[in-house]
PDB file of N, CA and C in Angstrom:
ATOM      1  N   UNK A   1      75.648 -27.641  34.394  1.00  0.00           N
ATOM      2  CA  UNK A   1      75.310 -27.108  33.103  1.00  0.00           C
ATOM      3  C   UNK A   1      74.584 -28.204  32.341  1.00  0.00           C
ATOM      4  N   UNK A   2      73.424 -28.009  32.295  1.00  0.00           N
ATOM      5  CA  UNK A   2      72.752 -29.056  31.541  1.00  0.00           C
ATOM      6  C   UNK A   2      72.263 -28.762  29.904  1.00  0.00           C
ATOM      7  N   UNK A   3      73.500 -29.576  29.446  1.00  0.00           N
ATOM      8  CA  UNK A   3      73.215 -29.506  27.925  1.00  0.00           C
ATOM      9  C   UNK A   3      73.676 -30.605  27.120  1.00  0.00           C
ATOM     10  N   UNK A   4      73.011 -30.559  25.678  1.00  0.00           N
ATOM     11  CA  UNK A   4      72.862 -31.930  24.881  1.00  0.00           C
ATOM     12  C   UNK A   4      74.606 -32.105  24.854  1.00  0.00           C
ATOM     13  N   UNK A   5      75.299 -31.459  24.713  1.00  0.00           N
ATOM     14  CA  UNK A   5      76.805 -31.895  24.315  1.00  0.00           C
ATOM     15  C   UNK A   5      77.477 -32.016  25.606  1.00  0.00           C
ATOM     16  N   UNK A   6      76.884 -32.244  26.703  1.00  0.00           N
ATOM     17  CA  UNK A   6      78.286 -32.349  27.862  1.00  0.00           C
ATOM     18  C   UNK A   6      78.255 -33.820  27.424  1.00  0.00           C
ATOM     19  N   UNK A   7      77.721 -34.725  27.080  1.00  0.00           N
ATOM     20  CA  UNK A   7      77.970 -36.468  26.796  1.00  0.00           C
ATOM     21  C   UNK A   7      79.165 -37.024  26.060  1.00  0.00           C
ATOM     22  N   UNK A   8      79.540 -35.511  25.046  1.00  0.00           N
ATOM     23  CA  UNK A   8      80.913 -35.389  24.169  1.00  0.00           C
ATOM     24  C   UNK A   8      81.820 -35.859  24.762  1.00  0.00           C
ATOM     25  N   UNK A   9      82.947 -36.406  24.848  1.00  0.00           N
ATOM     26  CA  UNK A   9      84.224 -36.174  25.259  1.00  0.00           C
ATOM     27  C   UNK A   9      84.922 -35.282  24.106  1.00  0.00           C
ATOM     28  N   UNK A  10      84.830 -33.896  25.139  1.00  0.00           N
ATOM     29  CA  UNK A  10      85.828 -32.964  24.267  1.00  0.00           C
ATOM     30  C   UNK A  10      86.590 -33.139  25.113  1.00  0.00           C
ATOM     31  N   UNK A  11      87.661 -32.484  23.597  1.00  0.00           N
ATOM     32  CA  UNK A  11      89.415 -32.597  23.922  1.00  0.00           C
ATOM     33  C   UNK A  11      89.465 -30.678  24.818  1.00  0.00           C
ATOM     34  N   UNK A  12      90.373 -30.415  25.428  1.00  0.00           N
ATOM     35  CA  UNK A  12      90.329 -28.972  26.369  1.00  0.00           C
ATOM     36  C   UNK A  12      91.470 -28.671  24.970  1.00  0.00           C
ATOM     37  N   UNK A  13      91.504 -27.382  25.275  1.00  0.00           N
ATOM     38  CA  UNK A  13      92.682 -26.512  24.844  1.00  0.00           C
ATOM     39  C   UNK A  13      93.807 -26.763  25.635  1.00  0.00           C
ATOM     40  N   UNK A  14      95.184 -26.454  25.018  1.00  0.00           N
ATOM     41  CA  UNK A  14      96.373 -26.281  25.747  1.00  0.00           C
ATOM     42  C   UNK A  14      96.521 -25.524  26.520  1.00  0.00           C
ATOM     43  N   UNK A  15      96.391 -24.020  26.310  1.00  0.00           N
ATOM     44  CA  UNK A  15      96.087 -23.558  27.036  1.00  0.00           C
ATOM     45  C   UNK A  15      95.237 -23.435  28.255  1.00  0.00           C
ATOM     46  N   UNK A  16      94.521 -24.127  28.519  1.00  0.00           N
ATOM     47  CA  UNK A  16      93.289 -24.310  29.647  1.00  0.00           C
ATOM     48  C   UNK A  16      94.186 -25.092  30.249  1.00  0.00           C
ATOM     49  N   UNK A  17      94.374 -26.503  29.638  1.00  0.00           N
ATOM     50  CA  UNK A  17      95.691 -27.288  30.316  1.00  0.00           C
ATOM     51  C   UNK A  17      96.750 -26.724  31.197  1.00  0.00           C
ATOM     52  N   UNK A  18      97.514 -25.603  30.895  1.00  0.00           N
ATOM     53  CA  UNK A  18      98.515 -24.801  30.954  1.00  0.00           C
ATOM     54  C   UNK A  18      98.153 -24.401  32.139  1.00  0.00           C
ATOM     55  N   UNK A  19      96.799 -23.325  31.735  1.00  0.00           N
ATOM     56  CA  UNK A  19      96.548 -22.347  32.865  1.00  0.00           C
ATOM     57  C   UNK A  19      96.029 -23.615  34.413  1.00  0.00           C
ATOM     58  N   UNK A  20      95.080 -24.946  34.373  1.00  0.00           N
ATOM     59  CA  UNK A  20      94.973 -25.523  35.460  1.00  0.00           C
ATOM     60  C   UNK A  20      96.106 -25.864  35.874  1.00  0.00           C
ATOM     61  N   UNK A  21      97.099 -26.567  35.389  1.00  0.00           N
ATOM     62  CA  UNK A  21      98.695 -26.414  36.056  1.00  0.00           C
ATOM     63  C   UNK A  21      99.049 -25.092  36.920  1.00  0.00           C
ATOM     64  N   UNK A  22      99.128 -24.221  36.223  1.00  0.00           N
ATOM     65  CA  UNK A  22      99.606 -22.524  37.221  1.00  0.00           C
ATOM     66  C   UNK A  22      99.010 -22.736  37.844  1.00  0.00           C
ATOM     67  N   UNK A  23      97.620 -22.572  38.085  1.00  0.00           N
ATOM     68  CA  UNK A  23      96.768 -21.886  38.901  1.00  0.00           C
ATOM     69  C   UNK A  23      95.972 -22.749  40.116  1.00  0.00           C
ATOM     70  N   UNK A  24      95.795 -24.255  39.226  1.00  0.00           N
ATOM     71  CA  UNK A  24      95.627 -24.761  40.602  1.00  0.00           C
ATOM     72  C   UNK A  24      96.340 -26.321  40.715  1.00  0.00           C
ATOM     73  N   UNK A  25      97.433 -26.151  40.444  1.00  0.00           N
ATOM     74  CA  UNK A  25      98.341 -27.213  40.668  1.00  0.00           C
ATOM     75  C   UNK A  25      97.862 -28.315  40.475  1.00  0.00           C
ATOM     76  N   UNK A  26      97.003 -28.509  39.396  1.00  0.00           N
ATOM     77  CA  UNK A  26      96.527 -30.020  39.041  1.00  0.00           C
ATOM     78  C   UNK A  26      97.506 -30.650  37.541  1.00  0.00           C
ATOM     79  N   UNK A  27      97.596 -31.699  37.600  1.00  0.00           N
ATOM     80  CA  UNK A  27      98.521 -32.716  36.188  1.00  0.00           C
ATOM     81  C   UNK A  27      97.347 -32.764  35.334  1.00  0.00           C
ATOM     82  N   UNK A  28      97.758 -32.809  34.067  1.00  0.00           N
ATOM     83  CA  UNK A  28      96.846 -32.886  32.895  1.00  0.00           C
ATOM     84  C   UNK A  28      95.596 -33.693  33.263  1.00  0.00           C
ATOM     85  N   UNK A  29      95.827 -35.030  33.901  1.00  0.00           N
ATOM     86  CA  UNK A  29      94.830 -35.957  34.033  1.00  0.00           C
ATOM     87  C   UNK A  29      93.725 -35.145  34.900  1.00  0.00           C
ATOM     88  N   UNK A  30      94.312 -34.781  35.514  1.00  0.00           N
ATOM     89  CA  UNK A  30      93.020 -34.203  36.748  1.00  0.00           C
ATOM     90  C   UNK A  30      92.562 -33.020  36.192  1.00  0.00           C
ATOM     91  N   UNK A  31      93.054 -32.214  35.738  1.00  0.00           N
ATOM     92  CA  UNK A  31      93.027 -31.049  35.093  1.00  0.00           C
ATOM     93  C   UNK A  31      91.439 -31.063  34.228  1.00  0.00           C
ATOM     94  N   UNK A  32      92.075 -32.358  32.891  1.00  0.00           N
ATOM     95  CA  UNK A  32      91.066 -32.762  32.357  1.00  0.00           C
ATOM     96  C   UNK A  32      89.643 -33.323  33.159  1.00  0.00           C
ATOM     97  N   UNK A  33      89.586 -34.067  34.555  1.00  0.00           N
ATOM     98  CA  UNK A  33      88.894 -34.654  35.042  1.00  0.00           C
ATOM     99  C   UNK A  33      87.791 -33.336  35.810  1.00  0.00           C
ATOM    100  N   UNK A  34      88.680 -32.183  36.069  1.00  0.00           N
ATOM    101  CA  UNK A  34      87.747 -31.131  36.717  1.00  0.00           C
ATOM    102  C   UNK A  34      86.886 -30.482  36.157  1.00  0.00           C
ATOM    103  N   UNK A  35      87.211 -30.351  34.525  1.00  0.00           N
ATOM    104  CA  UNK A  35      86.895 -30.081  33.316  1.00  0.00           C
ATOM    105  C   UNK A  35      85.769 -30.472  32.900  1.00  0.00           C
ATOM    106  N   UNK A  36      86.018 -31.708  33.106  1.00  0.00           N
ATOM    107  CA  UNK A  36      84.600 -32.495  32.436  1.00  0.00           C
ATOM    108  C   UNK A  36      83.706 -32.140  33.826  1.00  0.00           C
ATOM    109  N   UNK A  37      83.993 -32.042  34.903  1.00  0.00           N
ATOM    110  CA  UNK A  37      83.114 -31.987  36.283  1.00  0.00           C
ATOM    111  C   UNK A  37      82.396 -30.650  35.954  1.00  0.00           C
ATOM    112  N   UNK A  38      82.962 -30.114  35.651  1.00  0.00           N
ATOM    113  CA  UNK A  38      82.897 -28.477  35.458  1.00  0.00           C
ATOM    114  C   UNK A  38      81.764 -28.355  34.395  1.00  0.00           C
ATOM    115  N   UNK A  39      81.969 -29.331  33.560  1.00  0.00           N
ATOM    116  CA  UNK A  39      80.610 -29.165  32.107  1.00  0.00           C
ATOM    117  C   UNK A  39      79.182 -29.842  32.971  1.00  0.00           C
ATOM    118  N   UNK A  40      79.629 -30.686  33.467  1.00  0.00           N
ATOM    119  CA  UNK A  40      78.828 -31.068  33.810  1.00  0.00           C
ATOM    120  C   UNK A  40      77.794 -30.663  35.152  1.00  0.00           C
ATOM    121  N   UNK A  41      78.415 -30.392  36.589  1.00  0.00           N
ATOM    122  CA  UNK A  41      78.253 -30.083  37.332  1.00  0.00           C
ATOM    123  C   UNK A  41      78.243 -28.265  37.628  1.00  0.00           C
ATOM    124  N   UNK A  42      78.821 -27.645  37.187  1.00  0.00           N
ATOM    125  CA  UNK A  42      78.996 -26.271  37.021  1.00  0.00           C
ATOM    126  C   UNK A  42      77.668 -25.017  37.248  1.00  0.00           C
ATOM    127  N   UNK A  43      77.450 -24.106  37.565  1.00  0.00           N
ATOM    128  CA  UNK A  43      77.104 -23.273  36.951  1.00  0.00           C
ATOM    129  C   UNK A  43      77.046 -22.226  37.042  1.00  0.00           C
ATOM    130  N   UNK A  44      75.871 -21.819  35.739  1.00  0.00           N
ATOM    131  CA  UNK A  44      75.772 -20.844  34.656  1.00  0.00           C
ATOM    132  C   UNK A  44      75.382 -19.394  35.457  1.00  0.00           C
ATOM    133  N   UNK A  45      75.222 -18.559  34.952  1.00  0.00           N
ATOM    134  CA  UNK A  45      74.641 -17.268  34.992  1.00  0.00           C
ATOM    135  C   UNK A  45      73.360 -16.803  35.391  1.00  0.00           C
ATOM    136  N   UNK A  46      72.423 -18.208  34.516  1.00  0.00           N
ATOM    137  CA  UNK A  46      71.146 -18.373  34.856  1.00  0.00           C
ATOM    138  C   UNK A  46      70.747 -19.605  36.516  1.00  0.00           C
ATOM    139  N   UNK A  47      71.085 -19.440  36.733  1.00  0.00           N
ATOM    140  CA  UNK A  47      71.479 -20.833  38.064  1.00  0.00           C
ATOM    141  C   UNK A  47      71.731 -19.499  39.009  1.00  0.00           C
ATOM    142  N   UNK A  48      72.643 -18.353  39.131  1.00  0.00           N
ATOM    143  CA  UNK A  48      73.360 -17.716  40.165  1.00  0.00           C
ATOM    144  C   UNK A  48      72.265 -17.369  41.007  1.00  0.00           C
ATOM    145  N   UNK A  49      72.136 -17.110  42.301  1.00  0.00           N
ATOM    146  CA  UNK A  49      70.842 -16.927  43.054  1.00  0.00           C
ATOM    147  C   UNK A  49      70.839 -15.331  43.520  1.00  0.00           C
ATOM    148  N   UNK A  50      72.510 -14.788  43.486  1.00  0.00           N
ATOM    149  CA  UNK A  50      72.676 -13.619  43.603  1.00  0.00           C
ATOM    150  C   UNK A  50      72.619 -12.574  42.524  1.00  0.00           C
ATOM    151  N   UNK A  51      72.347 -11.321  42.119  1.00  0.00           N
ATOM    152  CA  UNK A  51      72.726 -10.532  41.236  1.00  0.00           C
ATOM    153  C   UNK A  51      74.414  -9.933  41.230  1.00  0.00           C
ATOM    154  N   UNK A  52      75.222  -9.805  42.143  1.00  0.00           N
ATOM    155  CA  UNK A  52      76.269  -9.724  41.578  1.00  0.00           C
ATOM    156  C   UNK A  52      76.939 -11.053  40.765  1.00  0.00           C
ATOM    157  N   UNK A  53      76.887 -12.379  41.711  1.00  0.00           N
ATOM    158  CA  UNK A  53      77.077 -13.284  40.924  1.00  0.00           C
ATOM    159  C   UNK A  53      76.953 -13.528  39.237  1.00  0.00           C
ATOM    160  N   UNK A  54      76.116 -13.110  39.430  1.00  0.00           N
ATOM    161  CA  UNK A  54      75.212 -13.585  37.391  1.00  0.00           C
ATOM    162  C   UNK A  54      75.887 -12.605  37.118  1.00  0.00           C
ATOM    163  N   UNK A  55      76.317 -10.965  37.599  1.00  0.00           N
ATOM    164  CA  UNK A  55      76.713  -9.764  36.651  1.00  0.00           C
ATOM    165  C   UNK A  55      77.939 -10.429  36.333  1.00  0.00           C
ATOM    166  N   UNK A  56      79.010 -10.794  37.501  1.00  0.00           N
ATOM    167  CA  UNK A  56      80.160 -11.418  37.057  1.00  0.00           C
ATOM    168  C   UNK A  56      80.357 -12.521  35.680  1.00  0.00           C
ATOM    169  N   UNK A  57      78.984 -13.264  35.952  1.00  0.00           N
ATOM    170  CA  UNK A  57      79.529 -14.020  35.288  1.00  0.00           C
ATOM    171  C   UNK A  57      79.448 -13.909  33.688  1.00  0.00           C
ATOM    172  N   UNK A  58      78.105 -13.273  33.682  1.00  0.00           N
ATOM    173  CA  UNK A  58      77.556 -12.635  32.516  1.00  0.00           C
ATOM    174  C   UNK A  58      78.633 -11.477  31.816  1.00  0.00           C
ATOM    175  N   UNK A  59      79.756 -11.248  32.689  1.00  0.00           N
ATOM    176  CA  UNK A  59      80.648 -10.373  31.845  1.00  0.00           C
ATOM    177  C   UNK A  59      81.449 -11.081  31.166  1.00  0.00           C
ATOM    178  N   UNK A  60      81.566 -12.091  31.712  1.00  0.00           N
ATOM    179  CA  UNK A  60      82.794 -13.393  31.050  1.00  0.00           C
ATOM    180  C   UNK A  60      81.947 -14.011  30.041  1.00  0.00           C
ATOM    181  N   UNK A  61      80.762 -14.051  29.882  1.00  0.00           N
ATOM    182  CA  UNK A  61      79.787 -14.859  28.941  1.00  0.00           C
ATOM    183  C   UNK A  61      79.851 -13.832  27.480  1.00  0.00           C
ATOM    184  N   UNK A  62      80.086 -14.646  26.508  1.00  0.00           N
ATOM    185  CA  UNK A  62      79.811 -13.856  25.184  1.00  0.00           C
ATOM    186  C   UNK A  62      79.000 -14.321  23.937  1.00  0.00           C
ATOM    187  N   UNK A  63      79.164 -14.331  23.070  1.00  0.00           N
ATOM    188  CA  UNK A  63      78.509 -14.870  22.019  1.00  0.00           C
ATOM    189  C   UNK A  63      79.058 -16.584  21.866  1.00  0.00           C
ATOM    190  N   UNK A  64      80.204 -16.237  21.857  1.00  0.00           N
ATOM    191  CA  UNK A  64      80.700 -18.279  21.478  1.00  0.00           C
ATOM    192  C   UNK A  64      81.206 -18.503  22.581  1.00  0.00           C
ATOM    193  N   UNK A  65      81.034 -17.830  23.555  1.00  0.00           N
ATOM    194  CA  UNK A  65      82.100 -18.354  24.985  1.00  0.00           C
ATOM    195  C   UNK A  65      80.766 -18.519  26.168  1.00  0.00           C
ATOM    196  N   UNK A  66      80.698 -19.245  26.926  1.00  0.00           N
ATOM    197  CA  UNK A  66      79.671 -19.107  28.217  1.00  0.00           C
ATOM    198  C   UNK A  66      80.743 -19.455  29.202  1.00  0.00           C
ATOM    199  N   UNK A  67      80.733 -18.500  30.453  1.00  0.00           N
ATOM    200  CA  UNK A  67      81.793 -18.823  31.967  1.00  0.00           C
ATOM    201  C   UNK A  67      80.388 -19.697  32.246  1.00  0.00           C
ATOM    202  N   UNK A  68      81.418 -20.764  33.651  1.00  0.00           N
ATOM    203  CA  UNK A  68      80.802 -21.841  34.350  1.00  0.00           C
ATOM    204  C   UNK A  68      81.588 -21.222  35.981  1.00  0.00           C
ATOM    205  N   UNK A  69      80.654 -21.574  36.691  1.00  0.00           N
ATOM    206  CA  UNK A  69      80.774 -21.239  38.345  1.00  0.00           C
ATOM    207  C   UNK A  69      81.487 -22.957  38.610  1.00  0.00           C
ATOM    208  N   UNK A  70      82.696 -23.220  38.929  1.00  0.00           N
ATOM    209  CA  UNK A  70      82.817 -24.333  39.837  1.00  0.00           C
ATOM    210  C   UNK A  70      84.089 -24.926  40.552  1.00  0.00           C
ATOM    211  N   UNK A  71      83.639 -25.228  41.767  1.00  0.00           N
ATOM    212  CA  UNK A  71      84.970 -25.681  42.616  1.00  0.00           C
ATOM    213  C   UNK A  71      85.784 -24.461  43.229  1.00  0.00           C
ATOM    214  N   UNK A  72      85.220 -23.390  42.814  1.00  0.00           N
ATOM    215  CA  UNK A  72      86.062 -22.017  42.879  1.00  0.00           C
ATOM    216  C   UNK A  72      86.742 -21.856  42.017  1.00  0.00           C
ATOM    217  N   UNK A  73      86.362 -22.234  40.868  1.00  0.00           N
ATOM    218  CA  UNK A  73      87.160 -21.644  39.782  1.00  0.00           C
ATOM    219  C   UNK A  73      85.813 -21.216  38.690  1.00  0.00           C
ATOM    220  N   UNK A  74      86.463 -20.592  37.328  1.00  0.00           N
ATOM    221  CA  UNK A  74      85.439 -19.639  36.553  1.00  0.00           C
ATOM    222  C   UNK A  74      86.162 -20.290  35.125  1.00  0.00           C
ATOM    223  N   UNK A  75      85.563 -21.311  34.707  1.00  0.00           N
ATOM    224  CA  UNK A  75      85.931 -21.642  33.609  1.00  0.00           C
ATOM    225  C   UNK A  75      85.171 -21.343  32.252  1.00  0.00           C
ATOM    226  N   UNK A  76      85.664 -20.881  30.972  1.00  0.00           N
ATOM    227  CA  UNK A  76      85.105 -20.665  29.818  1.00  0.00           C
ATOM    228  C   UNK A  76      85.021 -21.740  29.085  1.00  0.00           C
ATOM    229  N   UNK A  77      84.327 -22.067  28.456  1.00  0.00           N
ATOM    230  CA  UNK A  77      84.268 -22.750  27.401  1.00  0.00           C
ATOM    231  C   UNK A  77      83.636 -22.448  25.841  1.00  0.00           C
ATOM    232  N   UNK A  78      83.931 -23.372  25.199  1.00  0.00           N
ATOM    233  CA  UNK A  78      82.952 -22.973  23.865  1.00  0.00           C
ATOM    234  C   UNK A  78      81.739 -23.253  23.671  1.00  0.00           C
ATOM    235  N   UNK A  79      81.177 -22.467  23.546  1.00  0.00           N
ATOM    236  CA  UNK A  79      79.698 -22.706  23.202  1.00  0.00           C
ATOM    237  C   UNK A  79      79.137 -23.671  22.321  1.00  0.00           C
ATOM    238  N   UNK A  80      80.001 -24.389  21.079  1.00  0.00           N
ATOM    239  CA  UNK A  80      79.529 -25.241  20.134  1.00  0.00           C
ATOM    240  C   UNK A  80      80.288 -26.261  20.447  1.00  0.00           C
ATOM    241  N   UNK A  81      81.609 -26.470  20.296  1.00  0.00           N
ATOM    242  CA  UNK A  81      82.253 -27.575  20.686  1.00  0.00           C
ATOM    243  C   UNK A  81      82.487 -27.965  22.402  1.00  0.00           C
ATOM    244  N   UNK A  82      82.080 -26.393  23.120  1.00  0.00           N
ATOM    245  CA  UNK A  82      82.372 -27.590  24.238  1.00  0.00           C
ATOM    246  C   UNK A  82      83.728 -27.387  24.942  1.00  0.00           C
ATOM    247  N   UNK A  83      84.733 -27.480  24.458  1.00  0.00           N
ATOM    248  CA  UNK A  83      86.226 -27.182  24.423  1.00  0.00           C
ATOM    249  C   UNK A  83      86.531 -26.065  25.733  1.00  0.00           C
ATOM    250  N   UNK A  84      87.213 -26.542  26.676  1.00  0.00           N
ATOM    251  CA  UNK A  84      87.492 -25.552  28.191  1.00  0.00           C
ATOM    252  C   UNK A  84      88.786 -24.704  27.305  1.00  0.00           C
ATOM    253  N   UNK A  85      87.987 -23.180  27.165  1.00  0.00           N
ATOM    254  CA  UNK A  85      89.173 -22.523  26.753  1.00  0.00           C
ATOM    255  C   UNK A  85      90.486 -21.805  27.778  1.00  0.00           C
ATOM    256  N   UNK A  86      89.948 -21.413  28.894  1.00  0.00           N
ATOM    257  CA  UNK A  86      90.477 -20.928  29.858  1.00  0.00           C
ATOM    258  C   UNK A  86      90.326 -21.178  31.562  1.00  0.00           C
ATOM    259  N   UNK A  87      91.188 -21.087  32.224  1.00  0.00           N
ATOM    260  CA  UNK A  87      89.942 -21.185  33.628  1.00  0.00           C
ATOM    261  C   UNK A  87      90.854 -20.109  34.864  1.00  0.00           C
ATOM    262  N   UNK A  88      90.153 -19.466  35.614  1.00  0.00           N
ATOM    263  CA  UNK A  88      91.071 -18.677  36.389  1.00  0.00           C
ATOM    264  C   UNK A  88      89.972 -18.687  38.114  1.00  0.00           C
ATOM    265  N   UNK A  89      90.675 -17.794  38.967  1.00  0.00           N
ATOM    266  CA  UNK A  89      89.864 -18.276  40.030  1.00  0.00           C
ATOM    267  C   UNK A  89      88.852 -17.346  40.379  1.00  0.00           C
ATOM    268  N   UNK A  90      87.978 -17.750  41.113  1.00  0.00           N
ATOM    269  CA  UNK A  90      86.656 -16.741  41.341  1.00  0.00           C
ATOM    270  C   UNK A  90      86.904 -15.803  41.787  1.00  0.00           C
ATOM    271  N   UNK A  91      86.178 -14.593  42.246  1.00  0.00           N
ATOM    272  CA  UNK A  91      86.879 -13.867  43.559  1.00  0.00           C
ATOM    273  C   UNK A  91      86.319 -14.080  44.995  1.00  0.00           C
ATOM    274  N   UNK A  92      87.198 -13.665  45.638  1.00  0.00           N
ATOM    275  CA  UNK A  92      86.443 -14.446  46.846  1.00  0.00           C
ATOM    276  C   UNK A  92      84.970 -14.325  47.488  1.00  0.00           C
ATOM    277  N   UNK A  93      84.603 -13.232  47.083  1.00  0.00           N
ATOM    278  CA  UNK A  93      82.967 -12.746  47.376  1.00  0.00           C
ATOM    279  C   UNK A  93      81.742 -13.592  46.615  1.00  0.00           C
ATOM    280  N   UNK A  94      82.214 -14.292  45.242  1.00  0.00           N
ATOM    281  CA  UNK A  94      81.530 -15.188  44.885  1.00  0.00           C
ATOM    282  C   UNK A  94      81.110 -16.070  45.461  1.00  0.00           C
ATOM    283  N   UNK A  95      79.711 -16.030  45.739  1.00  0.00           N
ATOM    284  CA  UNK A  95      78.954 -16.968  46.751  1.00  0.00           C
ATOM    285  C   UNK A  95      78.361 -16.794  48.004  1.00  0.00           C
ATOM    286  N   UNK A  96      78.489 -15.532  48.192  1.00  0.00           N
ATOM    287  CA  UNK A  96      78.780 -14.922  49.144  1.00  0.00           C
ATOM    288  C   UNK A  96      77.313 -13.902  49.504  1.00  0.00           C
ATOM    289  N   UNK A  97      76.502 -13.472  50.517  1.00  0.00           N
ATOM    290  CA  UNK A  97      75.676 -13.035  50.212  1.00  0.00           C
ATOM    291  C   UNK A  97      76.030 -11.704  50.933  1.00  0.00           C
ATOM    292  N   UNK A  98      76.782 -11.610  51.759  1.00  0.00           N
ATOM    293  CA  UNK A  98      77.657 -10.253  52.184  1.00  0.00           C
ATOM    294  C   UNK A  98      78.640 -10.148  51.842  1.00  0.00           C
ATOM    295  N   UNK A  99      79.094  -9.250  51.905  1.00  0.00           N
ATOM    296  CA  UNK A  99      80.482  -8.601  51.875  1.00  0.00           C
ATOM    297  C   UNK A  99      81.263  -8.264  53.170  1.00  0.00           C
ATOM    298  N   UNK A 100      81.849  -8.694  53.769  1.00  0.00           N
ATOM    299  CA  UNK A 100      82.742  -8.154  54.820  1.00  0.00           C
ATOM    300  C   UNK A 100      83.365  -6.754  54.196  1.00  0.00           C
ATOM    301  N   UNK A 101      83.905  -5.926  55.146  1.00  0.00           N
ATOM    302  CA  UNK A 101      84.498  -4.994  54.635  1.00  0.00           C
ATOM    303  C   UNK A 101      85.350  -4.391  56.129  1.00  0.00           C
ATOM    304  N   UNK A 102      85.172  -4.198  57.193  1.00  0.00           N
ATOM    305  CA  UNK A 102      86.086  -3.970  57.952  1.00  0.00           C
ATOM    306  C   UNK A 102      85.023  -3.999  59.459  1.00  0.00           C
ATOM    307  N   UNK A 103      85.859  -3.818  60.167  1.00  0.00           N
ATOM    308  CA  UNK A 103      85.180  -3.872  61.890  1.00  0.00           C
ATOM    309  C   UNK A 103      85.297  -2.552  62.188  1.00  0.00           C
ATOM    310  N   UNK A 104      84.544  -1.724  62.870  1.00  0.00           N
ATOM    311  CA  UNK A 104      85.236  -0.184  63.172  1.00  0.00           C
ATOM    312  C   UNK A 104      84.573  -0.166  64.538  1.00  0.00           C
ATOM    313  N   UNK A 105      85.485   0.576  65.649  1.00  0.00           N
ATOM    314  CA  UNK A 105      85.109   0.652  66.782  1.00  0.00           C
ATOM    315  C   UNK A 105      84.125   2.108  67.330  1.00  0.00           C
ATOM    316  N   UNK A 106      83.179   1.927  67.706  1.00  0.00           N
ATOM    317  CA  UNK A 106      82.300   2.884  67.344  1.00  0.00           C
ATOM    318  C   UNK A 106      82.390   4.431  69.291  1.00  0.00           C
ATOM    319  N   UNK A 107      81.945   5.641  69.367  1.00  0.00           N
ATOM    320  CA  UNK A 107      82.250   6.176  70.035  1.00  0.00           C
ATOM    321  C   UNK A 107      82.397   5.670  71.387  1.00  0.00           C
ATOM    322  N   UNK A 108      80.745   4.964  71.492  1.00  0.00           N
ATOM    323  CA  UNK A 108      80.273   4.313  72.275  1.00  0.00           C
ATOM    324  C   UNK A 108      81.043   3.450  72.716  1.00  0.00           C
ATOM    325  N   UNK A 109      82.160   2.989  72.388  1.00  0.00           N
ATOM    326  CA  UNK A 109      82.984   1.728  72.556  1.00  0.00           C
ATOM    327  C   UNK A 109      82.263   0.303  72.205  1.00  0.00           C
ATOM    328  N   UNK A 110      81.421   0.445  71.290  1.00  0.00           N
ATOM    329  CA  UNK A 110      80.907  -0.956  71.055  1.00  0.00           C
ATOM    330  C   UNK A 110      81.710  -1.486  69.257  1.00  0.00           C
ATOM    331  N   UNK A 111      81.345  -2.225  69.082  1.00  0.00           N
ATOM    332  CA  UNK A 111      82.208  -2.941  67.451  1.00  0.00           C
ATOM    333  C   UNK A 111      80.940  -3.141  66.806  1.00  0.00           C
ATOM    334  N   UNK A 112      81.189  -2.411  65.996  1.00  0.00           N
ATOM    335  CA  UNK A 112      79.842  -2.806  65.052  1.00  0.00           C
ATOM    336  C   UNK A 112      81.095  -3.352  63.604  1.00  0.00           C
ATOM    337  N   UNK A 113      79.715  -4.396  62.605  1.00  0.00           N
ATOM    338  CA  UNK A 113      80.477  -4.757  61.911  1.00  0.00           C
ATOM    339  C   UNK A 113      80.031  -4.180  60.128  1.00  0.00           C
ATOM    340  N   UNK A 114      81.012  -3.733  59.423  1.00  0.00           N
ATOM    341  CA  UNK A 114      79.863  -3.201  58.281  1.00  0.00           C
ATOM    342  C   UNK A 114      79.970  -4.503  56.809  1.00  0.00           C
ATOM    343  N   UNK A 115      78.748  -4.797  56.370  1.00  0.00           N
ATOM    344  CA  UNK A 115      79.040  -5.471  55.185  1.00  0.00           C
ATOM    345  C   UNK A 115      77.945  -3.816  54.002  1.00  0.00           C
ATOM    346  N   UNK A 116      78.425  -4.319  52.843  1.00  0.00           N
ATOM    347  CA  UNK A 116      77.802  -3.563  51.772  1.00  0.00           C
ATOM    348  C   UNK A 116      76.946  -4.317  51.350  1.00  0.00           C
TER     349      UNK A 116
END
């Protein structure tokens, strides 16, 4: 994410804190450290190379909030300060340029495989 305020050291929310503990078993320190990776290294909506990608992410994006793509996780932040408000995990198709969806064995006896 390249912008004039990732140079900030913002402080995260508690909550963001909170939720990287649950979700991906990191201690405040690291928590904070993925955070800042995340402002920095991350991205955006405009970066996604796929169209479902950007739809995803662009649903999480709002007026004061922009989602960030990173590490496998989908973190929000604030748009003015900066501040990681939330972070939860991608889904697994993110990144992905198929879709798996199942194997089916066909009359013929051959396996075909289907993606959407």
């Amino acid at each position: 994410m390249n912008t004039t305020y990732s140079v900030w050291e913002a402080e995260n929310t508690h909550h963001s804190i909170n939720r990287a503990k649950e979700r991906a078993g990191l201690n405040k320190k690291k928590a904070e450290k993925m955070m800042e990776l995340a402002r920095e290294r991350g991205i955006g909506y405009e970066e996604c190379k796929w169209s479902l990608d950007r739809n995803f992410l662009i649903s999480r994006t709002t007026d004061t909030t922009v989602a960030i793509a990173y590490n496998g996780y989908c973190f929000i932040f604030d748009r003015e300060t900066c501040k990681c408000i939330t972070m939860y995990l991608l889904p697994k198709t993110f990144g992905k340029k198929k879709t798996f969806y199942q194997s089916g064995k066909r009359k013929d006896g051959r396996y075909e495989l289907m993606y959407a």
